[in-house]
Protein backbone atom coordinates (compact mmCIF):
# COMPACT_ATOMS: atom_id res chain seq x y z
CA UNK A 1 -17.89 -114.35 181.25
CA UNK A 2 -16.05 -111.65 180.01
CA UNK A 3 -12.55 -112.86 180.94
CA UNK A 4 -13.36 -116.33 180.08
CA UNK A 5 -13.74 -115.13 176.79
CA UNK A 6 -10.22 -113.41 176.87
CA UNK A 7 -9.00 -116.63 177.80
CA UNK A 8 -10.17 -118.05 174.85
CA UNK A 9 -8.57 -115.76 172.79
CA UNK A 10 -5.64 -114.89 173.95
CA UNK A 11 -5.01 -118.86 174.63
CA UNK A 12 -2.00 -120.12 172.33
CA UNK A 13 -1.90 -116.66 170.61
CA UNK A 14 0.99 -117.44 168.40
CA UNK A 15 -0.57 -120.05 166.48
CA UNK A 16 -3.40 -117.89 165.81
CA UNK A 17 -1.68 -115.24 164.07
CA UNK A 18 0.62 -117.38 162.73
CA UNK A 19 -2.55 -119.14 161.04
CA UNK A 20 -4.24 -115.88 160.35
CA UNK A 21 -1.00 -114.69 158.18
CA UNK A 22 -0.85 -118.16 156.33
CA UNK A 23 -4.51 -117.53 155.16
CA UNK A 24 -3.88 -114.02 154.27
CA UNK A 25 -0.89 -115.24 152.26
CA UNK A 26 -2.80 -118.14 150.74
CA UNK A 27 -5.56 -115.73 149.98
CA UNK A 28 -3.46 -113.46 147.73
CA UNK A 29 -2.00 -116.44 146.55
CA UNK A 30 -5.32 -117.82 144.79
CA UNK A 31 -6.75 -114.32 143.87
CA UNK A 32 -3.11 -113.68 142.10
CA UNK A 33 -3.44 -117.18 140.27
CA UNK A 34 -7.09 -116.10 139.42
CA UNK A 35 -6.80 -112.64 138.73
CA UNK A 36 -2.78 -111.74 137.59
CA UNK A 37 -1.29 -108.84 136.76
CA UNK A 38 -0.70 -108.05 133.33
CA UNK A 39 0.51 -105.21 130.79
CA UNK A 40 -0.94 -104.20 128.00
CA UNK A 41 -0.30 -101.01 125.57
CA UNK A 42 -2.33 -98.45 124.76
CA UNK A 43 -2.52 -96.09 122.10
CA UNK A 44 -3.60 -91.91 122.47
CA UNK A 45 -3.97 -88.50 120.72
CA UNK A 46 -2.06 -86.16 122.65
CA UNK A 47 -4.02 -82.68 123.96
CA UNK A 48 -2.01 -80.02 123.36
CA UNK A 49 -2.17 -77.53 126.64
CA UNK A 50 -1.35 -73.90 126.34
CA UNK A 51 -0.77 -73.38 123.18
CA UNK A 52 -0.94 -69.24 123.50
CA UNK A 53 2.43 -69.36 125.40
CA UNK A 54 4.20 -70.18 122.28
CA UNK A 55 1.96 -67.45 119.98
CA UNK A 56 2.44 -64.90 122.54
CA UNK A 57 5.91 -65.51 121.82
CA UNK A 58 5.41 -64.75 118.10
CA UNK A 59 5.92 -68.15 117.51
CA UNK A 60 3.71 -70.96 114.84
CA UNK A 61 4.55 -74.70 116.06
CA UNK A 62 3.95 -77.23 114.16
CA UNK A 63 3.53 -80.98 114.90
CA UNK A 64 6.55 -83.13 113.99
CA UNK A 65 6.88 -87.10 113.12
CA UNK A 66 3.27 -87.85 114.05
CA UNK A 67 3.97 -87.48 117.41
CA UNK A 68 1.02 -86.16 118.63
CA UNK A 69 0.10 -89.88 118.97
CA UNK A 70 1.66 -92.66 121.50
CA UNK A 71 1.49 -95.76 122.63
CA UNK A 72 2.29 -96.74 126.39
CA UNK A 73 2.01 -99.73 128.61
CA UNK A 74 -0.15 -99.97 131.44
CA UNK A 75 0.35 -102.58 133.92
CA UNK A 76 -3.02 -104.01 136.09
CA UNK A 77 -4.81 -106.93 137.00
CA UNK A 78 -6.59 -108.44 134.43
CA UNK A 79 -10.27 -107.49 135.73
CA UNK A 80 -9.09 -103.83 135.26
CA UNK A 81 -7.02 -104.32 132.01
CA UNK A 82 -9.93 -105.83 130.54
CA UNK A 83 -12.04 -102.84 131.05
CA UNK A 84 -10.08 -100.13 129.91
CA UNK A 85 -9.48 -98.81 126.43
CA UNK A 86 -7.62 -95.73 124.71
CA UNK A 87 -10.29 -93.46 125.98
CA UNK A 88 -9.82 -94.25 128.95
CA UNK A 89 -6.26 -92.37 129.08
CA UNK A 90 -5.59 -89.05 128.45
CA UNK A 91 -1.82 -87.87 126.54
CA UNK A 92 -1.62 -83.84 127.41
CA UNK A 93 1.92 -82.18 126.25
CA UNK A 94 2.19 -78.21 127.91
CA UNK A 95 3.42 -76.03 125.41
CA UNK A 96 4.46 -74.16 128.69
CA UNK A 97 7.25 -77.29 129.66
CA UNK A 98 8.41 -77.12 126.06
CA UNK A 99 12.74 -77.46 125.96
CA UNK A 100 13.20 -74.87 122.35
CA UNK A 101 16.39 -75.32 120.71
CA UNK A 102 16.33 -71.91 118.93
CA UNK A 103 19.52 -73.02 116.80
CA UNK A 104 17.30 -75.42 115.41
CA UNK A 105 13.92 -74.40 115.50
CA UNK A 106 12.70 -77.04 116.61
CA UNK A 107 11.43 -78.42 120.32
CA UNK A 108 10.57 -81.12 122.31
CA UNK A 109 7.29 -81.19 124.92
CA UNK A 110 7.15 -83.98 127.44
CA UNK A 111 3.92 -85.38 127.34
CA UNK A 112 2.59 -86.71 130.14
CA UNK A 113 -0.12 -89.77 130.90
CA UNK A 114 -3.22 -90.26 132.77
CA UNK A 115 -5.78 -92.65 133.58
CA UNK A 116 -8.84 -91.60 133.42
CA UNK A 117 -10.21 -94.54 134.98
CA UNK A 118 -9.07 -96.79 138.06
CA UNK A 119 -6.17 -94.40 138.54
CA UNK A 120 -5.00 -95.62 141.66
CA UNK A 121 -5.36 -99.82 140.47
CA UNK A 122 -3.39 -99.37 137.05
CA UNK A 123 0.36 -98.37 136.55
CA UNK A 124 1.41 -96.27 133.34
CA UNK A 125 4.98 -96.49 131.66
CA UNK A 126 6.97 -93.81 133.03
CA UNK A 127 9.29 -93.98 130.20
CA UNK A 128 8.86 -90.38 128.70
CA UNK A 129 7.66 -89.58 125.56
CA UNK A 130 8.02 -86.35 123.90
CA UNK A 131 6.00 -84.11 121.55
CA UNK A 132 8.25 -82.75 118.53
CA UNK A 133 7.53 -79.55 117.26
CA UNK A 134 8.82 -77.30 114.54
CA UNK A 135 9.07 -73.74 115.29
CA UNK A 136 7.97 -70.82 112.68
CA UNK A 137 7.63 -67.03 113.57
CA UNK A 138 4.45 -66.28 113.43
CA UNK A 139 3.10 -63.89 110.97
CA UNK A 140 -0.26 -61.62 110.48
CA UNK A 141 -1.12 -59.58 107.33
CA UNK A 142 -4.26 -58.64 105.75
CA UNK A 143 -5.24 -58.26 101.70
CA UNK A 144 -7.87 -56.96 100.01
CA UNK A 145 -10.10 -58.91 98.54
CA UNK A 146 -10.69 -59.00 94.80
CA UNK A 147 -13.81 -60.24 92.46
CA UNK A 148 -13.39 -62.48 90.00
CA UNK A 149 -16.48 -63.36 87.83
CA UNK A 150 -16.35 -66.52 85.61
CA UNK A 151 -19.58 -67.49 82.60
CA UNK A 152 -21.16 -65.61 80.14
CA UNK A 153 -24.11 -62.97 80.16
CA UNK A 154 -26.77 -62.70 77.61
CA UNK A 155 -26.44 -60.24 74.45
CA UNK A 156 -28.23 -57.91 75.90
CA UNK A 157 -26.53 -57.82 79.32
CA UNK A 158 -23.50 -56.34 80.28
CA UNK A 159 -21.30 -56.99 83.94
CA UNK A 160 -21.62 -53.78 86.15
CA UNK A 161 -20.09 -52.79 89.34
CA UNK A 162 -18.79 -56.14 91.58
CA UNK A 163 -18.37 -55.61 94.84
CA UNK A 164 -17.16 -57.48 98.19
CA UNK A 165 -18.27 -57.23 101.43
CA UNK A 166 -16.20 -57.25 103.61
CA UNK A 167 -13.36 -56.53 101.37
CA UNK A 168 -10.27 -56.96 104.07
CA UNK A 169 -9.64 -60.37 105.06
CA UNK A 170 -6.79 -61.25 107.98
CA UNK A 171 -4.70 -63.88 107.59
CA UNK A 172 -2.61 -65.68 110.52
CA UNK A 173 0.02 -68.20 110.79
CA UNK A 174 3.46 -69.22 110.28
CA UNK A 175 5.49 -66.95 108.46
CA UNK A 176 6.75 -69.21 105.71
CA UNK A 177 3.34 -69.77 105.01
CA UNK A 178 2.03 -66.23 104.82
CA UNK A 179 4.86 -64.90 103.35
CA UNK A 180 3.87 -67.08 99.97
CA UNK A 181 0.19 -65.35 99.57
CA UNK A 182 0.35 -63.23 96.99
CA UNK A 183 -3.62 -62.29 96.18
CA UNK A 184 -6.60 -63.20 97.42
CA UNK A 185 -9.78 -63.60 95.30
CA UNK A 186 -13.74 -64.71 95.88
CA UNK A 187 -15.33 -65.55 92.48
CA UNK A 188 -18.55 -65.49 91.41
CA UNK A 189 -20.85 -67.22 88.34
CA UNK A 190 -22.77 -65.09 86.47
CA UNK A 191 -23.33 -67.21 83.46
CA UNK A 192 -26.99 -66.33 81.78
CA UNK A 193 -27.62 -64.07 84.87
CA UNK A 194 -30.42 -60.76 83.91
CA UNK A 195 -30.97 -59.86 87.36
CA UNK A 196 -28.37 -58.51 90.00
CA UNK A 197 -26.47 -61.76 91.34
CA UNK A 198 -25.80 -62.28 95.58
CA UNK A 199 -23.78 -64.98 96.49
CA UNK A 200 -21.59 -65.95 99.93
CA UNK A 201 -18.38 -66.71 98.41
CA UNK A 202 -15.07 -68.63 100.22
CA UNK A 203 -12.15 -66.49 99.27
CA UNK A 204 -9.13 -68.19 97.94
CA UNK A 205 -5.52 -67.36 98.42
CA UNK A 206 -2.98 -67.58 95.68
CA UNK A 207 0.64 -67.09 95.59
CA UNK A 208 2.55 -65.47 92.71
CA UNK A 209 2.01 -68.04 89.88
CA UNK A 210 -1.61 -68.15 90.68
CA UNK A 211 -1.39 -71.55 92.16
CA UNK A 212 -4.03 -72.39 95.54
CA UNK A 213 -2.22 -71.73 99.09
CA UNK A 214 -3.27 -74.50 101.54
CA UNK A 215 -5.05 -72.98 104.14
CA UNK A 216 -4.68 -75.86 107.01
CA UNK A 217 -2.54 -73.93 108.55
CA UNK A 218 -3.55 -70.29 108.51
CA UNK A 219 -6.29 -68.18 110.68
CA UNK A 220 -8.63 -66.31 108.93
CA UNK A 221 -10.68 -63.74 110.43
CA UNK A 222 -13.54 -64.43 107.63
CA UNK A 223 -15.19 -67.64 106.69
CA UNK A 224 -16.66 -66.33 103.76
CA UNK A 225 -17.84 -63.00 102.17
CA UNK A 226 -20.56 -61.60 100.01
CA UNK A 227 -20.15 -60.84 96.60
CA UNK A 228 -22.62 -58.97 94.63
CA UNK A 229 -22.64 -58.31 90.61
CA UNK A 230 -24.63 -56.06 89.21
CA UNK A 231 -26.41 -56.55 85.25
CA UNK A 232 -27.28 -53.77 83.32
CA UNK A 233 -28.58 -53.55 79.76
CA UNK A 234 -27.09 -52.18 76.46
CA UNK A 235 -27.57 -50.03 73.96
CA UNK A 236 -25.77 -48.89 70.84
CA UNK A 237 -25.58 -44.89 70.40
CA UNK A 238 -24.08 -42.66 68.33
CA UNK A 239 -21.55 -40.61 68.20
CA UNK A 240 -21.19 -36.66 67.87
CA UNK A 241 -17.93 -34.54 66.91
CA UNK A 242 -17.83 -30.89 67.20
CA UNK A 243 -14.43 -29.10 66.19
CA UNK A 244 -12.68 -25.76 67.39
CA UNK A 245 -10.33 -23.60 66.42
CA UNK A 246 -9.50 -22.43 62.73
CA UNK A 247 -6.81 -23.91 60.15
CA UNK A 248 -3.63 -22.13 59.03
CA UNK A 249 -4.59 -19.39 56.70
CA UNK A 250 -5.22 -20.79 52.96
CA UNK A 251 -6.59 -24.20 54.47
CA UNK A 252 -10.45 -25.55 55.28
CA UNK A 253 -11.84 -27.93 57.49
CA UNK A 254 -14.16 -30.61 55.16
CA UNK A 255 -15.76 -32.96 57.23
CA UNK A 256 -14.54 -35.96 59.57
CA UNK A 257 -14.54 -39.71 59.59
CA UNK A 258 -15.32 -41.61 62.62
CA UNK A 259 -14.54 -45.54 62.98
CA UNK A 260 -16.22 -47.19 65.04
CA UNK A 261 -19.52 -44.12 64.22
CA UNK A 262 -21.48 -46.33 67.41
CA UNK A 263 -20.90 -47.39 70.74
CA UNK A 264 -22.11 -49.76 72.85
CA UNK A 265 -22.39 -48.29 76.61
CA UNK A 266 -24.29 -50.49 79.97
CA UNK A 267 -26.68 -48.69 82.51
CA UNK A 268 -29.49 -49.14 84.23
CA UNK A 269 -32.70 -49.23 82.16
CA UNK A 270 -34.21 -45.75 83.61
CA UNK A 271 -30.18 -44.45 82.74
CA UNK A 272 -29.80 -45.42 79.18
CA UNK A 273 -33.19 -43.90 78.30
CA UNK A 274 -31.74 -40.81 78.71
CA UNK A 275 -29.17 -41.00 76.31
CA UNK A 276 -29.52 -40.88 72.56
CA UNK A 277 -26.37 -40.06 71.48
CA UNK A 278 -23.08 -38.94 73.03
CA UNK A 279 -22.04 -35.51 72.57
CA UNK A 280 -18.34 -34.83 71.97
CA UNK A 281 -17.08 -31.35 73.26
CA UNK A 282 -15.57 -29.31 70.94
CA UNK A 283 -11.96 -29.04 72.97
CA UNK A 284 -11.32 -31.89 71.82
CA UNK A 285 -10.81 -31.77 68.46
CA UNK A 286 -8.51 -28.32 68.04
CA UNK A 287 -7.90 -27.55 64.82
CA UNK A 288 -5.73 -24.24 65.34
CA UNK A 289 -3.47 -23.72 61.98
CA UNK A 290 -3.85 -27.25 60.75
CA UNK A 291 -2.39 -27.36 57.55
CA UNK A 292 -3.11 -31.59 56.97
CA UNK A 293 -5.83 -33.96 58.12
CA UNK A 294 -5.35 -34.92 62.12
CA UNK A 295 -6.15 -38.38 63.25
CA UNK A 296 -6.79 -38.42 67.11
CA UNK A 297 -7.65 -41.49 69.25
CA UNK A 298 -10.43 -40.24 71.71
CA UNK A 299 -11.56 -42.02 75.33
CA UNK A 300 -15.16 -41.70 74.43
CA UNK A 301 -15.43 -43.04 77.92
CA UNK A 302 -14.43 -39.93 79.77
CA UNK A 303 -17.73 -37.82 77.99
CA UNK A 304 -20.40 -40.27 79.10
CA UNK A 305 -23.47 -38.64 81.22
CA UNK A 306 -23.16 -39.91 85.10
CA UNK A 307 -24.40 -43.47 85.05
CA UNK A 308 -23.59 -44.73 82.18
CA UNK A 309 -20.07 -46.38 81.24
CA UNK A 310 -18.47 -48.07 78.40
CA UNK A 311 -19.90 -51.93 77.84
CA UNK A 312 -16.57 -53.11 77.05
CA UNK A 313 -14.00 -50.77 78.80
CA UNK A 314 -11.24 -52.50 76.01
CA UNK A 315 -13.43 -50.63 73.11
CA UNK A 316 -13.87 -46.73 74.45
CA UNK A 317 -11.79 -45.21 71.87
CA UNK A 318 -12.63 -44.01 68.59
CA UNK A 319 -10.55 -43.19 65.92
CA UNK A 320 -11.03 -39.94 64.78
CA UNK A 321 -9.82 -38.22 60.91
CA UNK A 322 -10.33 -34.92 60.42
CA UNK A 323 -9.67 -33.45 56.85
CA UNK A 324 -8.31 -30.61 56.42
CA UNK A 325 -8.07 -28.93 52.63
CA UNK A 326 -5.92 -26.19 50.77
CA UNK A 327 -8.40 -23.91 49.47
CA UNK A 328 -8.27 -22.24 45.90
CA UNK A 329 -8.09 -18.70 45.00
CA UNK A 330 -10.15 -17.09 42.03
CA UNK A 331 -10.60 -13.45 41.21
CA UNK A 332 -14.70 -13.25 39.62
CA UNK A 333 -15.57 -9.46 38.33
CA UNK A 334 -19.29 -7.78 39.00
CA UNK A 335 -20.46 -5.20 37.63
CA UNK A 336 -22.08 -2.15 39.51
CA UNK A 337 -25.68 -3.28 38.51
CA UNK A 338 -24.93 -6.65 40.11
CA UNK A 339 -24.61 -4.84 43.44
CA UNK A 340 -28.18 -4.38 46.04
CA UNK A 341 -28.09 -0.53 46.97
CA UNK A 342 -30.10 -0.91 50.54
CA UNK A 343 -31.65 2.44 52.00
CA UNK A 344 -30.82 4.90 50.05
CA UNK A 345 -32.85 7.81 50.77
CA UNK A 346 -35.44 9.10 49.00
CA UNK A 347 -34.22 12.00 46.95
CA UNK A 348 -30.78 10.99 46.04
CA UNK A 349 -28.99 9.13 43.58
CA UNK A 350 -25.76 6.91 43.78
CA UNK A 351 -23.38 6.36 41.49
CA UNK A 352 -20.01 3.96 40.96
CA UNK A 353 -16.50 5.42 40.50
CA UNK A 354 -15.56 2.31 38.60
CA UNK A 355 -17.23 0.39 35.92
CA UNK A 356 -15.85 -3.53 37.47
CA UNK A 357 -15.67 -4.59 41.01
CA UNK A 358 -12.99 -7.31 41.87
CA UNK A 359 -13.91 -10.07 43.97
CA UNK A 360 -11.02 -12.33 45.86
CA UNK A 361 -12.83 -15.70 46.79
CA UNK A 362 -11.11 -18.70 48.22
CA UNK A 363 -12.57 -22.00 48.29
CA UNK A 364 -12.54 -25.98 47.42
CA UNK A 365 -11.10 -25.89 44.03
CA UNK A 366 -14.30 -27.71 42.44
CA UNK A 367 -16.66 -25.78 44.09
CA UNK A 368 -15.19 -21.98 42.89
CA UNK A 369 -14.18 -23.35 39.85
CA UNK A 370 -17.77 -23.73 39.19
CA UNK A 371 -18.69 -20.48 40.91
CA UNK A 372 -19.93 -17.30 38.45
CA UNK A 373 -20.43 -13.99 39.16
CA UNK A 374 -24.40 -14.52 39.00
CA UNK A 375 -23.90 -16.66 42.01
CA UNK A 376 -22.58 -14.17 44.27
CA UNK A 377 -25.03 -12.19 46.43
CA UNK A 378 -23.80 -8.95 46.65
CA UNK A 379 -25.22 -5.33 48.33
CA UNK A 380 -23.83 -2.40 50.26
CA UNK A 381 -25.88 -0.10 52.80
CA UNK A 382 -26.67 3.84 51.59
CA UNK A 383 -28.57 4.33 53.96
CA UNK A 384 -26.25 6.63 56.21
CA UNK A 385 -24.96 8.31 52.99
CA UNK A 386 -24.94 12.04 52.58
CA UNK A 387 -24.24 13.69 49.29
CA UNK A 388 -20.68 13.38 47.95
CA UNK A 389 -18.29 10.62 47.43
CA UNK A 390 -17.71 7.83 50.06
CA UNK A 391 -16.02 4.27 50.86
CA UNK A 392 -18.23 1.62 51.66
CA UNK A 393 -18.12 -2.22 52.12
CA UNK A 394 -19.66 -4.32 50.11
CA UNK A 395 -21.34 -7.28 51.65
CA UNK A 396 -21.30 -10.69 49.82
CA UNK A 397 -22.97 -14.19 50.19
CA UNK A 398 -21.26 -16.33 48.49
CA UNK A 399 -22.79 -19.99 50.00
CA UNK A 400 -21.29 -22.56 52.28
CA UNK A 401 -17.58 -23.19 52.36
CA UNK A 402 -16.54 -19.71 50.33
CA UNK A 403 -14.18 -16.84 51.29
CA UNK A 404 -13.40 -13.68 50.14
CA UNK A 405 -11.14 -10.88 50.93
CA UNK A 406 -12.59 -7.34 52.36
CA UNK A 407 -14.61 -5.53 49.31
CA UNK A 408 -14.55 -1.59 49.39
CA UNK A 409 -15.94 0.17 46.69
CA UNK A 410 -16.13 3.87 45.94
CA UNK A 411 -19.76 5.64 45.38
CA UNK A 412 -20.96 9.55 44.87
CA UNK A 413 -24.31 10.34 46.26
CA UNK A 414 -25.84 13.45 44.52
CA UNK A 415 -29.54 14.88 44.79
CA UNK A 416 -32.20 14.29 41.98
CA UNK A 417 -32.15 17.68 39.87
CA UNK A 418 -35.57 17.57 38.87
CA UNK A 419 -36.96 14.22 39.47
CA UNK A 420 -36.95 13.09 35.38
CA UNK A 421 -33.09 12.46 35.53
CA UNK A 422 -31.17 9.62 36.76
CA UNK A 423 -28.17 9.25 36.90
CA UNK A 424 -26.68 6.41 34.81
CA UNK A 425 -23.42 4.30 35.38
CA UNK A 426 -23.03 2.57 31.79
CA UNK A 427 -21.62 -1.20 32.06
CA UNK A 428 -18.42 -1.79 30.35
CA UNK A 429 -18.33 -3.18 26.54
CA UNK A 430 -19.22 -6.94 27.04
CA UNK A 431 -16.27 -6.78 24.03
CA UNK A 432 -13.34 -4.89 25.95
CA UNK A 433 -13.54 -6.73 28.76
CA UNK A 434 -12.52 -10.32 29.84
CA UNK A 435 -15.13 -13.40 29.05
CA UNK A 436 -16.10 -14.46 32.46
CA UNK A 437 -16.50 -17.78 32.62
CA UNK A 438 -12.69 -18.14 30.33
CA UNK A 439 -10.28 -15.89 30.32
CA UNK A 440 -11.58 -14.19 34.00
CA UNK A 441 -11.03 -17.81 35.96
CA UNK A 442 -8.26 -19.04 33.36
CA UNK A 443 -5.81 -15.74 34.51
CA UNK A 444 -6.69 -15.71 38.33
CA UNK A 445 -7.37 -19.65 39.26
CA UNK A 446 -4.22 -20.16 41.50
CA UNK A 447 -3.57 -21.91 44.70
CA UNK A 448 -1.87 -20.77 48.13
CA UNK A 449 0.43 -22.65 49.96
């Protein structure tokens, strides 16, 4: 059975293959009739591979001529071509095959194509295509972040400490880029704000004419930052001078003038309750030997109590006058009986070697021109004296703003004979000597340089 079988077969074998090739052949004939080859292009966003080996290098690339897109032909039989679209192919250039023409630059990357689908029944262009790139150095620095606040506050508000968090922001990327950022700043609105303001803020870098630096192509370590403002309230408060020092012999200080007399400082609440008024030190206003008035700008911000500060820092100094005056010299006689003898002990009597005791007082020219001898307060102390003739000081009181010279007098103590007798120091003639309140100022009203 069996080799009848092989008989069968292997009877006029020649014609049998020969037929068995013709309907192979006709076969691919009709299926290539029904189902041809054919191209067709594709288009594809090229995947950029590795692209550390170039920034390990130091070196920024940049894209050049929109070449990070191509188009390619792909060759298949229509049942495939039909089913296939861009996504279906995948463009990858490896920064790692990159040809750099350092001269230049510049670069080229050969990017090469892949089907994602029916690899091994479609045939892609081998014509190569190449990635352009643009080379930069690249470059890394960090600034410091600054506030900017924008709006207006209330009247009774004033902007206190602004702060950023975090305040260092690092900034990658190609060196011509970097090189151009001058500042960076995060602002913040505070317009009609009362209450403490928190806000996440994107910072914004600016070159040198405050123009906006595109950040497409930079790294920054920070997204965004938090920016906190601070209101506080106001209040108005006075202002208090002391001075030190004295004028040049011959001259007064008179008073002061103060412009602005208030200022308007920013605290908390709890802070500014504790201040009424702010308290100058005397250092400094120094009057040593002023002979004119002294006009002194003073930082009234540097003498504020810890907490407090200045609600516009452009208005913290005042303007401060202070007048100094040449004072006026007048001679003004008293007579012994005008003169307090304090302590004397009991027993003893005192007595005045001379009948008129001269009085040198300096002063505002209005006030000791007015200024008579009735005015004057004056006394001495006997209450250490012994019998016999002694020097003493006499003390005077002449009222606010007055001067005078040392007094010494000269006065004999002596003990009570019998107790019926006292001793008696007559007053001058009212007609020998000079009228007061005429001829006494008239002769002795002068003024020292």
């Amino acid at each position: 059975m069996v080799r009848r079988a092989w008989k069968v077969i292997t009877n006029n074998i020649g014609l049998k293959l020969l037929a068995a090739l013709f309907a192979m052949i006709l076969w691919l004939v009709v299926v290539n009739i029904d189902d041809p080859k054919i191209t067709q292009r594709f288009a594809a966003s090229v995947v950029i591979e590795n692209g550390e080996y170039l920034t390990e290098q130091g070196k920024y690339f940049e894209v050049l001529n929109d070449t990070n897109t191509i188009v390619f032909a792909v060759t298949a039989k229509r049942s495939y071509i039909e089913k296939l679209s861009s996504t279906d192919f995948k463009a990858v250039a490896n920064m790692e095959n990159a040809a750099i023409d350092s001269e230049k630059g510049t670069g080229k990357v050969p990017i090469e194509v892949t089907a994602l689908r029916y690899s091994s029944q479609v045939t892609i262009s081998k014509a190569t295509q190449n990635l352009e790139i643009a080379l930069d150095d690249l470059a890394q620095e960090q600034f410091i972040i600054d506030v900017e606040t924008v709006g207006t506050l209330p009247e009774d508000c004033a902007l206190g400490e602004v702060a950023v968090t975090p305040n260092l922001l690092k900034v990658s990327g190609p060196e011509s880029v970097v090189s151009r950022i001058d500042h960076v700043v995060a602002g913040i609105d505070v317009t009609n704000m009362t209450t403490d303001v928190v806000a996440s803020v994107i910072p914004v870098l600016y070159d040198s004419d405050d123009q906006p630096i595109d950040k497409s192509e930079l790294s920054l370590n920070l997204a965004t930052v938090t920016v906190t403002a601070k209101i506080l309230d106001i209040k108005d408060v006075s202002l208090i001078f002391n001075v030190s020092g004295t004028p040049a012999e011959g001259f007064t200080y008179t008073g002061m003038e103060i412009e602005p007399k208030t200022i308007a400082i920013k605290g908390t609440a709890a802070a500014l309750n504790n201040v009424t008024a702010i308290n100058i030190p005397e250092s400094a206003l120094d009057i040593s030997g002023a002979r004119e008035d002294i006009t002194q700008v003073i930082d009234v911000g540097e003498y504020l109590p810890s907490g407090v500060t200045v609600a516009d820092s452009t208005k913290s100094k005042v303007t401060v006058t202070v007048h100094i005056a040449q004072l006026a010299t007048r001679t003004i006689n008293l007579f012994p009986s005008m003169i307090d003898v304090l302590g004397l002990p009991e027993g003893y009597d005192l007595s005045f070697d001379s009948a008129v005791v001269r009085v040198t007082v300096r002063g505002m020219a209005e006030e000791i021109a007015s200024l008579s001898a009735s005015d004057i307060k004056a006394s001495i102390d006997a209450s250490q004296l012994a019998p016999g003739t002694h020097e003493v000081e006499v003390a005077l009181d002449l009222g606010e703003g007055m001067f005078h010279d040392p007094v010494r007098v000269t006065v004999t103590v002596t003990e009570e004979d019998d107790g019926t007798q006292e001793p008696v120091v007559p007053d001058p003639d009212p007609a020998e000597e000079p009228d007061e309140g005429e001829e006494n100022y008239d002769n002795n009203m002068e003024e020292e340089e």
